[in-house]
Every structure is written in C-alpha cells, then in structure tokens.
N, C-alpha and C. Protein backbone atom coordinates (compact mmCIF):
# COMPACT_ATOMS: atom_id res chain seq x y z
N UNK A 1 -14.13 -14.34 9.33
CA UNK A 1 -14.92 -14.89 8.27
C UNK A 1 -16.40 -14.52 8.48
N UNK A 2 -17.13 -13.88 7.55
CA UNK A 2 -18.62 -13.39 7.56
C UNK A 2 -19.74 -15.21 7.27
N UNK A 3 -20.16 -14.83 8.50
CA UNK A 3 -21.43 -15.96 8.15
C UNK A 3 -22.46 -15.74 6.94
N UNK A 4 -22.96 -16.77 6.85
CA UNK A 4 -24.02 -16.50 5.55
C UNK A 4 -25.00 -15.24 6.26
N UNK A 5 -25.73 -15.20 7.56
CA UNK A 5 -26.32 -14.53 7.62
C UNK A 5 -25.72 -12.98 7.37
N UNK A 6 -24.31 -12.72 7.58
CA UNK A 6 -23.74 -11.22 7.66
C UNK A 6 -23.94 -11.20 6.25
N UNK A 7 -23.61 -12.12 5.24
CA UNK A 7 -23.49 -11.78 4.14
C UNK A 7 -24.34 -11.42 3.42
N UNK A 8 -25.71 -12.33 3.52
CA UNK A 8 -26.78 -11.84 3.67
C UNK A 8 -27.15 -10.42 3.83
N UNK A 9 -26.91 -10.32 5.64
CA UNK A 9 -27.06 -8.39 4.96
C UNK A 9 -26.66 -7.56 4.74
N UNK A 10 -25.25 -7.68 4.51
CA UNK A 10 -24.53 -6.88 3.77
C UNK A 10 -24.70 -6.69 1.73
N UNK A 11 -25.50 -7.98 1.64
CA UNK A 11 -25.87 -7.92 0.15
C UNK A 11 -27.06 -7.20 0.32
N UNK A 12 -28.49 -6.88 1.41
CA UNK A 12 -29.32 -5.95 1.74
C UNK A 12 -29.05 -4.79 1.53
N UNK A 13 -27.89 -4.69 2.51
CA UNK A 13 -27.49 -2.99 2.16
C UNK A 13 -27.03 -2.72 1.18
N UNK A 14 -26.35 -3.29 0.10
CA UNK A 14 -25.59 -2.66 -0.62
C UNK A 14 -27.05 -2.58 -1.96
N UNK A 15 -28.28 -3.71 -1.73
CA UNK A 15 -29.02 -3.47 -3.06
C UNK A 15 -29.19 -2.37 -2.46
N UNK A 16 -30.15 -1.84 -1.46
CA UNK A 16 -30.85 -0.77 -0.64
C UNK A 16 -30.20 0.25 -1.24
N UNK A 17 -28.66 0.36 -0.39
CA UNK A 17 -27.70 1.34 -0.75
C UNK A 17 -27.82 2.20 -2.69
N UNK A 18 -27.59 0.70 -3.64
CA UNK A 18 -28.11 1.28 -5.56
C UNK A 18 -29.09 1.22 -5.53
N UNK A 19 -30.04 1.33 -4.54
CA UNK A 19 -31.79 1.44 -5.25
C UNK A 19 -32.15 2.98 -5.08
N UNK A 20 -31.30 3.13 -3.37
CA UNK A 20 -31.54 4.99 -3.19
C UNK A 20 -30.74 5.77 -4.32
N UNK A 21 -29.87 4.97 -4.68
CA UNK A 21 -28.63 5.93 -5.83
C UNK A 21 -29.82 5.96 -6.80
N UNK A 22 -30.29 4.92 -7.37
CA UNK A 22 -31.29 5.14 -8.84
C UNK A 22 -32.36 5.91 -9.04
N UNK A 23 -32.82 5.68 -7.26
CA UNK A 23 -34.01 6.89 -7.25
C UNK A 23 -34.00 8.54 -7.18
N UNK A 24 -32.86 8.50 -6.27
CA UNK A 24 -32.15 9.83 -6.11
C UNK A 24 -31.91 9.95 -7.84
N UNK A 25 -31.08 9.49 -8.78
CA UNK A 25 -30.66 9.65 -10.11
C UNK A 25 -31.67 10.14 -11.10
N UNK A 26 -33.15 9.51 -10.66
CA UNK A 26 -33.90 9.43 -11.40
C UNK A 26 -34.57 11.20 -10.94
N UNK A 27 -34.86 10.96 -9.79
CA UNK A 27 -35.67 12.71 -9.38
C UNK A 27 -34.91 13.62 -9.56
N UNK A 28 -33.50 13.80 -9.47
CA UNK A 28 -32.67 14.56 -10.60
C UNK A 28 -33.12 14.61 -11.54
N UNK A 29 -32.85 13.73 -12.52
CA UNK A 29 -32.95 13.80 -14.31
C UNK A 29 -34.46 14.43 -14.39
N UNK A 30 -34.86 13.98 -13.70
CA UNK A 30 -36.63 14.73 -14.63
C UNK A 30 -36.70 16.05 -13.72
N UNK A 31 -36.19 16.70 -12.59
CA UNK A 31 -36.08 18.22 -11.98
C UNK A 31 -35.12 18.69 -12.70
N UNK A 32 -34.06 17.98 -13.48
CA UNK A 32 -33.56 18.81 -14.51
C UNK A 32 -34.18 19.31 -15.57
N UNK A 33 -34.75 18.01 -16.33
CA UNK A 33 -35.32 18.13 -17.55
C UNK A 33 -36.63 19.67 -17.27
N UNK A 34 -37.23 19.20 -16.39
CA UNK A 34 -38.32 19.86 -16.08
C UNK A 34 -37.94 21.32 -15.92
N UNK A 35 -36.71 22.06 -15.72
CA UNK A 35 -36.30 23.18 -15.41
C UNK A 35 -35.47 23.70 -16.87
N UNK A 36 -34.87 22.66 -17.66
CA UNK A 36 -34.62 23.17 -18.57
C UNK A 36 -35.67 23.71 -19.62
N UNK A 37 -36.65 22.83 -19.88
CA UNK A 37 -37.57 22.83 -20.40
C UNK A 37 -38.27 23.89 -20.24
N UNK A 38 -38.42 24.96 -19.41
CA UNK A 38 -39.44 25.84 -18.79
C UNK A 38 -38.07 26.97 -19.29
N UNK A 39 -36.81 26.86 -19.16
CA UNK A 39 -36.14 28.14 -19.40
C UNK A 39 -36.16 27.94 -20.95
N UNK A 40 -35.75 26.84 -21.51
CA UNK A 40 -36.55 27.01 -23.03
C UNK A 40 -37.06 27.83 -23.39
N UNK A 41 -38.53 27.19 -23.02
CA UNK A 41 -40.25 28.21 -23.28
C UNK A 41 -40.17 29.52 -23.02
N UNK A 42 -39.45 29.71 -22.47
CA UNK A 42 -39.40 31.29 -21.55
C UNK A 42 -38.45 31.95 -22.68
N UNK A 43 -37.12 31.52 -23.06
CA UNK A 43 -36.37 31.93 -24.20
C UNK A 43 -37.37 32.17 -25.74
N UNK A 44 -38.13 31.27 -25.89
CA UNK A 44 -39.19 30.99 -26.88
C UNK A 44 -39.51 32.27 -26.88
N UNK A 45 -40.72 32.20 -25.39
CA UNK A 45 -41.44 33.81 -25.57
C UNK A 45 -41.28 34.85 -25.90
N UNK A 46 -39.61 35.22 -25.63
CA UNK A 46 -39.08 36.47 -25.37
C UNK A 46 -38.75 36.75 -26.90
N UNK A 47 -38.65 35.82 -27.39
CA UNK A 47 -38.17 35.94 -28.51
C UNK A 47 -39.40 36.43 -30.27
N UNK A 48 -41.11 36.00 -29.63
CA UNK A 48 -41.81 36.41 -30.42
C UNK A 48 -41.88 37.68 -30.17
N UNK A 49 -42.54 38.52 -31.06
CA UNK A 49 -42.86 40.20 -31.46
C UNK A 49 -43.76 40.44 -31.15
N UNK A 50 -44.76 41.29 -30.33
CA UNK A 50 -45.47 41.59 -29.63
C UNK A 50 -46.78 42.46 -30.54
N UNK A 51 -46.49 41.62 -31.82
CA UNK A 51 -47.52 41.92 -32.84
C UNK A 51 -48.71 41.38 -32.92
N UNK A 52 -49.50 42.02 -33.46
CA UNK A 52 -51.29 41.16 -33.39
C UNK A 52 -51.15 40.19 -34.50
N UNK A 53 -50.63 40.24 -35.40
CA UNK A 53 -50.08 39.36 -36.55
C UNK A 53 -49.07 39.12 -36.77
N UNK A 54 -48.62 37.58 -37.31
CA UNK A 54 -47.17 37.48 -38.18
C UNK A 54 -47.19 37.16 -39.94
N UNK A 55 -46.87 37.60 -40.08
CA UNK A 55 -46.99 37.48 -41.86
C UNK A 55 -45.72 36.77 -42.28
N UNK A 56 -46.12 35.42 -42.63
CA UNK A 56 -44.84 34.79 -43.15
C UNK A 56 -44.91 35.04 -44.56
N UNK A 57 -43.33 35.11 -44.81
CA UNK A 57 -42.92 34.72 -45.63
C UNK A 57 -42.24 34.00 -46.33
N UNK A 58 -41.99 33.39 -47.50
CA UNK A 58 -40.86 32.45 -47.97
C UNK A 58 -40.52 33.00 -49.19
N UNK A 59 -39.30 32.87 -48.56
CA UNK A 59 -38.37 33.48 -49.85
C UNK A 59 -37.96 31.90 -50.84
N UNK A 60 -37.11 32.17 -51.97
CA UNK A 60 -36.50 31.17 -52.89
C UNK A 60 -36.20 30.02 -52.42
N UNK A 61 -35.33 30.30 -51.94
CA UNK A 61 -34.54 29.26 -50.73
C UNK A 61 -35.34 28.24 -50.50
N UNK A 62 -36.32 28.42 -49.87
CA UNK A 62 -37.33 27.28 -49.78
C UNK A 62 -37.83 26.52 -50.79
N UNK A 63 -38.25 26.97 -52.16
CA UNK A 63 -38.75 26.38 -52.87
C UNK A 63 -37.27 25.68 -53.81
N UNK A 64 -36.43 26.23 -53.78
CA UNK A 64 -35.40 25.57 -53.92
C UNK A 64 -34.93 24.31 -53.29
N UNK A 65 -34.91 24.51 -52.40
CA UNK A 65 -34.60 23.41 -51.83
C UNK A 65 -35.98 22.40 -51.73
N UNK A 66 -37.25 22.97 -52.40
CA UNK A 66 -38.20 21.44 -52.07
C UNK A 66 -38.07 20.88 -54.00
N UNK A 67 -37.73 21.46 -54.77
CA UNK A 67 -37.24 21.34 -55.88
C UNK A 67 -36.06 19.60 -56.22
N UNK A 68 -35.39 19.77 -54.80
CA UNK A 68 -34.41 18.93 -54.88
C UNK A 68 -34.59 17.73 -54.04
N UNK A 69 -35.85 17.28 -53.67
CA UNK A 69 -36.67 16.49 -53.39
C UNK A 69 -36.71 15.17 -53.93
N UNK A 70 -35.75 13.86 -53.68
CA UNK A 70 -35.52 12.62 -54.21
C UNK A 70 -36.55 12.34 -54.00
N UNK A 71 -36.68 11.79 -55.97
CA UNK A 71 -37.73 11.21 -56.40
C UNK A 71 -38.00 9.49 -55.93
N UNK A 72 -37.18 9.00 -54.81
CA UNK A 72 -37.44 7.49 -54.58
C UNK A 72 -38.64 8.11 -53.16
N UNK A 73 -38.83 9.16 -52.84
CA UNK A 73 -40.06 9.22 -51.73
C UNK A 73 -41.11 9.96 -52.92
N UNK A 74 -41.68 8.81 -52.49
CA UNK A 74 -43.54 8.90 -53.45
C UNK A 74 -44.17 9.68 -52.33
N UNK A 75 -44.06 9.49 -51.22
CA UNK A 75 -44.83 10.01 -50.25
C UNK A 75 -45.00 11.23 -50.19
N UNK A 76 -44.22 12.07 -49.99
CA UNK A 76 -43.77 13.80 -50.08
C UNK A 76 -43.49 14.54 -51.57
N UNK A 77 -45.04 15.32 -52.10
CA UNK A 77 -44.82 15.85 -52.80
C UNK A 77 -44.22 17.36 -53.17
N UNK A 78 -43.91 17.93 -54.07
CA UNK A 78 -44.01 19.55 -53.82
C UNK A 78 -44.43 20.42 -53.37
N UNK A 79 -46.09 20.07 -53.79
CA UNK A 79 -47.15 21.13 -53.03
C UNK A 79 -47.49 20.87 -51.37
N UNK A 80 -46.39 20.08 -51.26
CA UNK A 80 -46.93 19.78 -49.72
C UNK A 80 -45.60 20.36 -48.58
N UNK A 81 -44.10 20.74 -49.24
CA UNK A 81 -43.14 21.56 -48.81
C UNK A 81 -43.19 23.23 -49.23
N UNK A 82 -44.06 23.68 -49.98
CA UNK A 82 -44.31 24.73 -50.46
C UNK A 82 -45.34 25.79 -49.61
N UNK A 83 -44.84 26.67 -49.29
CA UNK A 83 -46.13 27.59 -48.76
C UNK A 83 -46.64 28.57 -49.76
N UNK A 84 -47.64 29.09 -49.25
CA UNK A 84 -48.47 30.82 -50.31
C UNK A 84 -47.17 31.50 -48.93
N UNK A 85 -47.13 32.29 -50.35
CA UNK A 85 -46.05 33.49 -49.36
C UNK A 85 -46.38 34.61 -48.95
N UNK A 86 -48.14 34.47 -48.50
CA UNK A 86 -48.86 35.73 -48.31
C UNK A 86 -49.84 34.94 -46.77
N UNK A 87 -49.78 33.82 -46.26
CA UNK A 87 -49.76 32.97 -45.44
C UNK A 87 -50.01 33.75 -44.49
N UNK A 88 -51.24 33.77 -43.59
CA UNK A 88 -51.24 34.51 -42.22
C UNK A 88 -51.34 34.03 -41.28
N UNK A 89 -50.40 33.65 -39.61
CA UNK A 89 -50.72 33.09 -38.64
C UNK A 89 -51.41 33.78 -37.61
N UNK A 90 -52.79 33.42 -37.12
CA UNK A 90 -53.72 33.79 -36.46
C UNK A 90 -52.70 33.65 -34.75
N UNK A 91 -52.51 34.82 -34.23
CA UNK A 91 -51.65 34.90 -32.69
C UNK A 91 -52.60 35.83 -31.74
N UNK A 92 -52.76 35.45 -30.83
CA UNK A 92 -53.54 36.40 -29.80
C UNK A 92 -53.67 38.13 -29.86
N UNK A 93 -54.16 38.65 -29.51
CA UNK A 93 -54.13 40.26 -30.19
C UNK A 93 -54.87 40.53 -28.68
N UNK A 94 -54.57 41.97 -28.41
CA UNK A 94 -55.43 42.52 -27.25
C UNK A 94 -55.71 43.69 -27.99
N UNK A 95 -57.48 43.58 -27.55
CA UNK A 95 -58.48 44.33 -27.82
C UNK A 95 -58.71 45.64 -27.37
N UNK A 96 -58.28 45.59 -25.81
CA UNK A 96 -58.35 46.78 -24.78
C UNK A 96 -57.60 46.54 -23.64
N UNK A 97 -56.84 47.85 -22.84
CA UNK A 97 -56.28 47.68 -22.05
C UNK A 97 -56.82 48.79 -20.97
N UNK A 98 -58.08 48.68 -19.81
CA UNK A 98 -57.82 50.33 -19.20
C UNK A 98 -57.31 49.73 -17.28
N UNK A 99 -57.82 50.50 -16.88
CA UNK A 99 -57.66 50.60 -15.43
C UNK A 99 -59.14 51.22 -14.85
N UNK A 100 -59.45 49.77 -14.12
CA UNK A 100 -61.32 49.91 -13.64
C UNK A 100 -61.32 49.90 -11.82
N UNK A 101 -62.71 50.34 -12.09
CA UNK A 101 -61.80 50.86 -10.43
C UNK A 101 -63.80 49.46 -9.84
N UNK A 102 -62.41 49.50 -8.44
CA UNK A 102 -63.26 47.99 -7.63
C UNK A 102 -63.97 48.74 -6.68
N UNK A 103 -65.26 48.45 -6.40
CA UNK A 103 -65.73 48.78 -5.34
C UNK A 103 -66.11 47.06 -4.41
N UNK A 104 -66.23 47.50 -2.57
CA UNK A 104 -66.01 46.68 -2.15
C UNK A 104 -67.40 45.82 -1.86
N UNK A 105 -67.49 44.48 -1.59
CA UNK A 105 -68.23 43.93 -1.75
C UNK A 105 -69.06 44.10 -0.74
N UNK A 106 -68.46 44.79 0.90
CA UNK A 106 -68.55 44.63 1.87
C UNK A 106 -68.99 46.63 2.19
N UNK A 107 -70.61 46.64 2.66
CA UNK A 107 -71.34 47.75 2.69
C UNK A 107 -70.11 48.79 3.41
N UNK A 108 -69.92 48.78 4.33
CA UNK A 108 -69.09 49.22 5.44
C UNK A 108 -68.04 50.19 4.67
N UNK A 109 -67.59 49.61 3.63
CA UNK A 109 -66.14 49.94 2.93
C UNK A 109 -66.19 51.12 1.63
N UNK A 110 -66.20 52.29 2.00
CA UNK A 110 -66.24 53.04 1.09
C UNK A 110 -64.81 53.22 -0.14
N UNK A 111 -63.76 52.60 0.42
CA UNK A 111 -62.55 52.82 -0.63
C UNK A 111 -62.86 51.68 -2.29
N UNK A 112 -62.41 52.83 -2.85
CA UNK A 112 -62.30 52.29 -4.47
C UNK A 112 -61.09 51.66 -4.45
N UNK A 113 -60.32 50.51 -4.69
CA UNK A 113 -59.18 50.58 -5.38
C UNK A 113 -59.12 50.09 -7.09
N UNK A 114 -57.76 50.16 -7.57
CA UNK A 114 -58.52 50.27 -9.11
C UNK A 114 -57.82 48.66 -9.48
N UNK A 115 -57.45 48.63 -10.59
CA UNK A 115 -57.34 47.40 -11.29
C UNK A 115 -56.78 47.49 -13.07
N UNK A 116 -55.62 46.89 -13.08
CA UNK A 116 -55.31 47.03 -14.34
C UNK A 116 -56.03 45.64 -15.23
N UNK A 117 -56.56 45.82 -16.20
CA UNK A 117 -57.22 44.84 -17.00
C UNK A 117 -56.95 45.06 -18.52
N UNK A 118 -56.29 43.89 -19.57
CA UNK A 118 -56.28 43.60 -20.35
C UNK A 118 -57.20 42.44 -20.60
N UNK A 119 -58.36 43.18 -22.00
CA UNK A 119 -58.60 42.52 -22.26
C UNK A 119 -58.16 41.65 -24.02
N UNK A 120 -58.21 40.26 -24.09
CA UNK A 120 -57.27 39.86 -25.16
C UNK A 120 -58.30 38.63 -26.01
N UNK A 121 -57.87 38.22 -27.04
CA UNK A 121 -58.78 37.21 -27.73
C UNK A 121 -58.05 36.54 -28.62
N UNK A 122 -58.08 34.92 -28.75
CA UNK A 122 -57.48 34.29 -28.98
C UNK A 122 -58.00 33.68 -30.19
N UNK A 123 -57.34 33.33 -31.49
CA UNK A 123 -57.60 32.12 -31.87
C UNK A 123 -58.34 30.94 -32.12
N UNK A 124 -57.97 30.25 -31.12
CA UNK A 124 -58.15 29.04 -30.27
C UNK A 124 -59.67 29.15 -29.19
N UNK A 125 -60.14 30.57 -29.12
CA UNK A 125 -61.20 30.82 -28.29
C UNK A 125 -61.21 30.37 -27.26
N UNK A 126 -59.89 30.77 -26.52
CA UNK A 126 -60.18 30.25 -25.29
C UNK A 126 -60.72 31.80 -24.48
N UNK A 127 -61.54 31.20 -22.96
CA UNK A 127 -62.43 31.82 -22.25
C UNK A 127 -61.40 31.60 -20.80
N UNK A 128 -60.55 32.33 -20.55
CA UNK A 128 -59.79 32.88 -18.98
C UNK A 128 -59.50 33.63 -18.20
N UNK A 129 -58.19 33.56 -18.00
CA UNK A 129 -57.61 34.31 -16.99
C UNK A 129 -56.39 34.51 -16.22
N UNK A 130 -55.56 35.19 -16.18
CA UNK A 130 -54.45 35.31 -15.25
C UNK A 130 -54.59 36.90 -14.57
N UNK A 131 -54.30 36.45 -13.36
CA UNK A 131 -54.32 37.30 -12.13
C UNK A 131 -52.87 37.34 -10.82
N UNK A 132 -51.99 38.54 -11.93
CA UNK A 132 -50.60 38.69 -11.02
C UNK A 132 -50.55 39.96 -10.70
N UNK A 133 -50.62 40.21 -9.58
CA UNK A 133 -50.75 41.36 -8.63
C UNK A 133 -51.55 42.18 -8.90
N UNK A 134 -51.72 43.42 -8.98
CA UNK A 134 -52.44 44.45 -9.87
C UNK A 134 -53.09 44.61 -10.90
N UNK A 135 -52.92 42.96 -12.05
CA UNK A 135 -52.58 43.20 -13.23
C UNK A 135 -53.35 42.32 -13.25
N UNK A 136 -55.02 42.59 -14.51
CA UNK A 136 -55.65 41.09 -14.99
C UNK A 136 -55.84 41.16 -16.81
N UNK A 137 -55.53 39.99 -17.03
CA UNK A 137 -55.32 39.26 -18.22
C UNK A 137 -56.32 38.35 -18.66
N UNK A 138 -57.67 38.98 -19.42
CA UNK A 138 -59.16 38.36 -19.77
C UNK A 138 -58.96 37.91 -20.96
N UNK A 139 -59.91 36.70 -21.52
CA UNK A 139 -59.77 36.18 -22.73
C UNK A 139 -61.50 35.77 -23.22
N UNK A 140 -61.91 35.93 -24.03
CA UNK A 140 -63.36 35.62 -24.03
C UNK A 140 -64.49 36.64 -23.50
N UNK A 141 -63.80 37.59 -22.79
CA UNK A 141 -64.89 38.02 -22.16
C UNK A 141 -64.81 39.61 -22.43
N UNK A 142 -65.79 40.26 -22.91
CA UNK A 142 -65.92 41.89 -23.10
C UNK A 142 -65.75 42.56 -21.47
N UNK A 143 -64.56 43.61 -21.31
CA UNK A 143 -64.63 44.03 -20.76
C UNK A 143 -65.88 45.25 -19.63
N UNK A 144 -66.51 45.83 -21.51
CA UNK A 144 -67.16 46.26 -20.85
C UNK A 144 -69.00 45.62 -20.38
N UNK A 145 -68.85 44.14 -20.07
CA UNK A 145 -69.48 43.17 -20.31
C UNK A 145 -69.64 43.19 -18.13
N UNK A 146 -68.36 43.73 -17.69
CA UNK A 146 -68.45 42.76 -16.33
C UNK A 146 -67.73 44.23 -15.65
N UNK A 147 -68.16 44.18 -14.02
CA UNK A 147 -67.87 44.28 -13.00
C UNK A 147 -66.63 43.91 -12.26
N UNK A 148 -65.98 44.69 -11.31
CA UNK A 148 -64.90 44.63 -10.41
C UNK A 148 -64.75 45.00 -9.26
N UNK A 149 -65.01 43.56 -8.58
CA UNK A 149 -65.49 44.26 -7.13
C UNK A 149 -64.31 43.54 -6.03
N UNK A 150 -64.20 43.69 -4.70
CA UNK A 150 -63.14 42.97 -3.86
C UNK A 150 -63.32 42.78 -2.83
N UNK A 151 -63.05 41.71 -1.84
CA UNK A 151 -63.13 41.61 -0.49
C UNK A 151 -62.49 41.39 0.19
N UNK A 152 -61.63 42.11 1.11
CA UNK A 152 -60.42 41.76 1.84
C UNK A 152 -59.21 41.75 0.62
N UNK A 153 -58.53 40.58 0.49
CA UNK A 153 -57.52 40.48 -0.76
C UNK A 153 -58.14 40.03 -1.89
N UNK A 154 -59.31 39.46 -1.86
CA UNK A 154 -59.74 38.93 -3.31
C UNK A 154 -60.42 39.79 -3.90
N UNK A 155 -60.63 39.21 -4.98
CA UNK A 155 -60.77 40.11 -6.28
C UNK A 155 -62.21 39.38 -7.01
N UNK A 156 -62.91 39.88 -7.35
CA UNK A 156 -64.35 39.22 -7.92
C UNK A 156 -64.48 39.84 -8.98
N UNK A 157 -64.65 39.12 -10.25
CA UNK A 157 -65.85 39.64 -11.44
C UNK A 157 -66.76 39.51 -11.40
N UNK A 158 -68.12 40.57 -11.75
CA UNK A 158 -68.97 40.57 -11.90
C UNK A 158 -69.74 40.43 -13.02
N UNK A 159 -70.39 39.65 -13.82
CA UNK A 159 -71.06 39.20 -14.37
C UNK A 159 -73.15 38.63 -14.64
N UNK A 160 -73.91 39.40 -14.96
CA UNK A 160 -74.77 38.73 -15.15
C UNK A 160 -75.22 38.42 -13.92
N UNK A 161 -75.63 39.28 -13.09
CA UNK A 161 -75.73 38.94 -11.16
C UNK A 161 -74.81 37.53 -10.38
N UNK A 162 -73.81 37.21 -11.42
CA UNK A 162 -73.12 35.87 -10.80
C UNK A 162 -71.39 36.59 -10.31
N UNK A 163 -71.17 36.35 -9.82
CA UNK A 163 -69.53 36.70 -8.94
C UNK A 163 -68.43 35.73 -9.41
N UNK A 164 -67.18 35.79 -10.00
CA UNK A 164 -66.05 34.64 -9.56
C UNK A 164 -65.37 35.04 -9.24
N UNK A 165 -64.89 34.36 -8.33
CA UNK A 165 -63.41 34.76 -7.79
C UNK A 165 -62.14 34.25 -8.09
N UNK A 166 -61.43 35.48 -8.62
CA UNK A 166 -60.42 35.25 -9.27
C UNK A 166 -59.00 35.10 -8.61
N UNK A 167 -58.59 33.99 -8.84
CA UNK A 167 -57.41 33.74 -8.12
C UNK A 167 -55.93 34.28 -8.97
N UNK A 168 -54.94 34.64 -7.73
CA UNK A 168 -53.66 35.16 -8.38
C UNK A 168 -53.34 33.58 -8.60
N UNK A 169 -52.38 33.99 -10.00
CA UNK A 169 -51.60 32.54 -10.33
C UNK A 169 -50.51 33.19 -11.44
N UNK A 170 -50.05 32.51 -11.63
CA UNK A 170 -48.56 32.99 -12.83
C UNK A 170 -48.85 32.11 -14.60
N UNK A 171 -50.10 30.96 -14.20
CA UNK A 171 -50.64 30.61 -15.26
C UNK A 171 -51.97 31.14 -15.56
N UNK A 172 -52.48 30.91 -16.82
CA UNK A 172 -53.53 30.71 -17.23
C UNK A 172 -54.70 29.85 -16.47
N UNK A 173 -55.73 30.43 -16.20
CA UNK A 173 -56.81 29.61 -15.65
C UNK A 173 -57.94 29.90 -16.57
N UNK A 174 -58.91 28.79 -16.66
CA UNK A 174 -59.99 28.43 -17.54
C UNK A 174 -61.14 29.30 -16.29
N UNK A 175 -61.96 29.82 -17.05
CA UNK A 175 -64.03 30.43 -16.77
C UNK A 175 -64.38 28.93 -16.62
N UNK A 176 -65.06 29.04 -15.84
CA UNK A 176 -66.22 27.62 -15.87
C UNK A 176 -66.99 28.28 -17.29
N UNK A 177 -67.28 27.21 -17.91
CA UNK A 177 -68.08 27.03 -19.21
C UNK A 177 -69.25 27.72 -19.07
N UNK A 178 -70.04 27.07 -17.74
CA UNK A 178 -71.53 27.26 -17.75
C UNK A 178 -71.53 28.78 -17.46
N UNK A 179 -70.91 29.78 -17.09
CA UNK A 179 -71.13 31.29 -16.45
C UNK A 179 -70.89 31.75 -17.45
N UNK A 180 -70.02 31.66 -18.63
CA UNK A 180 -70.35 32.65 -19.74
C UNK A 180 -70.75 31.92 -20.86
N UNK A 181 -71.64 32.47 -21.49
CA UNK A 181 -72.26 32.25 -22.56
C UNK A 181 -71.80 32.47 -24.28
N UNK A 182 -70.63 31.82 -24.86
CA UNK A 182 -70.09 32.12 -26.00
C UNK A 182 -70.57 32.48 -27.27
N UNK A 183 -70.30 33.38 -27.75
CA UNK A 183 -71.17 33.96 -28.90
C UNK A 183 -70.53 33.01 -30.33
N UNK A 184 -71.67 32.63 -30.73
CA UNK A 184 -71.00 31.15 -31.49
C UNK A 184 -71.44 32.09 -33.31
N UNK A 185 -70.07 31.85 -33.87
CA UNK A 185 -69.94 32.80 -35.52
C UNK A 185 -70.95 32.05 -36.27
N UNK A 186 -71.59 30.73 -36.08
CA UNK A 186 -72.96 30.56 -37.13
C UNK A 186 -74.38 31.21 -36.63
N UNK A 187 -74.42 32.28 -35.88
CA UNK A 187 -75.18 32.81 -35.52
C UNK A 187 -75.32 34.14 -36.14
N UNK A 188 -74.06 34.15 -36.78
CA UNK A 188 -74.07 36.00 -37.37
C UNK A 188 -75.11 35.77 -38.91
C-alpha cells in the first residue's frame, strides 16, 4: 500500500512527466510551422518571373463574377472587385550587374581580387545589402558611387571617405541611414 507521501510523488512525476510532453509538443509544432513556412516562401520565389515588370491582367471572368455580387452586402461594391486591366505592379528591377576589382586595405598587399556586384532598386526604396560568397546584392546605392576594398576575409565599401563592412549573410541587411544620403523625388 503507497503512503500519502509516495503518492504524493508519484502525482509529481507524472505532472513533471505531461509538462515535458507539452513542452517538447509545443517546440515541435512551431520548428515545424517555422520550416514549413520558409519552404513555402521559397516555392513562392521560384515561382515569380525574373522580369523588371508584371503587367496584370484581367480577363472576363473576373468581372463576371463581381457582377454576381449579392445585393444584401452594402459594403462591397463593384468598383471595388474590379481592376484597370492595364494595372502595373512596381517589382524590383536591376540596374547593373559588373565585376569590380578590390584592392587591399592593407599597404603591404599588392593582390587585386575582384567582386561580383549587382546593383538593384526597389520600390519600397529600400537602402542594403546581401553578401553570399563572391556575390554582392546593392539596393539604394549607385554603383558607380562607391569603392571595393578588403582585409583579410572582409569585404569593405567605400563611400564618401567612410568604409562599411559588409557582412556575408543569406538575408537582406539594412545601410545605416546616416552614411548614405537619399536622393529625395521632391527635389527634382
């Protein structure tokens, strides 16, 4: 026969025991979610056209079907399921693509090595960067605006007598604000 105290902790272990099951359950479900989610996006990508523009269109079909639009929703009118079928979506475009060659930061070092650089412009105006192996990916910034210099493994832009150093990453990274100076369109 188990005393109150055994029973006691045997009711310990067994919460202990479903609290590790729920937590364990739980860091599953969201390392799933989190992995599906990313092969998604990745399916997404592969799947746009590697065009500087997309030009939608709408065919019949559409306006057909906003045609048949029950009249008990006041809320949702026609002109608001309807597109212009000449509609243009603004998508990133690259401007220039060459191969610039680095000199080293460090007197001593006479070797050039070079550098593949795309430069690209967004939309959205964003001002970045991605840096995967060989290969850099500029946004905001005129190529022939900056410098490419290196030290050891890193990689520096040059700019305006100021240096950054550009880190490899597989994402997008933001310019500090204050180092480049954006050319703002109410100025033209």
């Amino acid at each position: 026969m188990l005393t109150h105290r055994k029973k006691q902790q045997l009711l310990y272990l067994l919460l202990g025991f479903l609290l590790g099951l729920i937590v364990a359950a739980v860091v599953v479900f969201f390392g799933v979610i989190k992995q599906f989610t990313r092969l998604q996006i990745e399916k997404i990508e592969q799947k746009f056209p590697a065009k500087d523009t997309i030009v939608v269109n709408v065919n019949n079909t559409v306006a057909s079907r906003a045609a048949k639009i029950p009249e008990a929703e006041d809320n949702v009118s026609a002109a608001d399921t309807l597109y212009d079928d000449t509609e243009e979506i603004q998508v990133d475009k690259m401007v220039n693509a060459i191969r610039v060659h680095m000199h080293a930061l460090d007197t001593n070092i006479a070797e050039i090595r070079e550098l593949d650089v795309e430069q690209w412009e967004s939309p959205m105006r964003f001002m970045g960067y991605k840096l995967a192996g060989n290969k850099l990916i500029i946004y905001g910034v005129d190529i022939s605006d900056v410098e490419f210099a290196y030290k050891g493994d890193d990689i520096f832009l040059l700019i305006a007598g100021n240096s950054v150093l550009l880190s490899p990453s597989d994402e997008f990274l933001h310019f500090s604000g204050s180092l480049f100076q954006r050319h703002s369109p109410i100025e033209d």
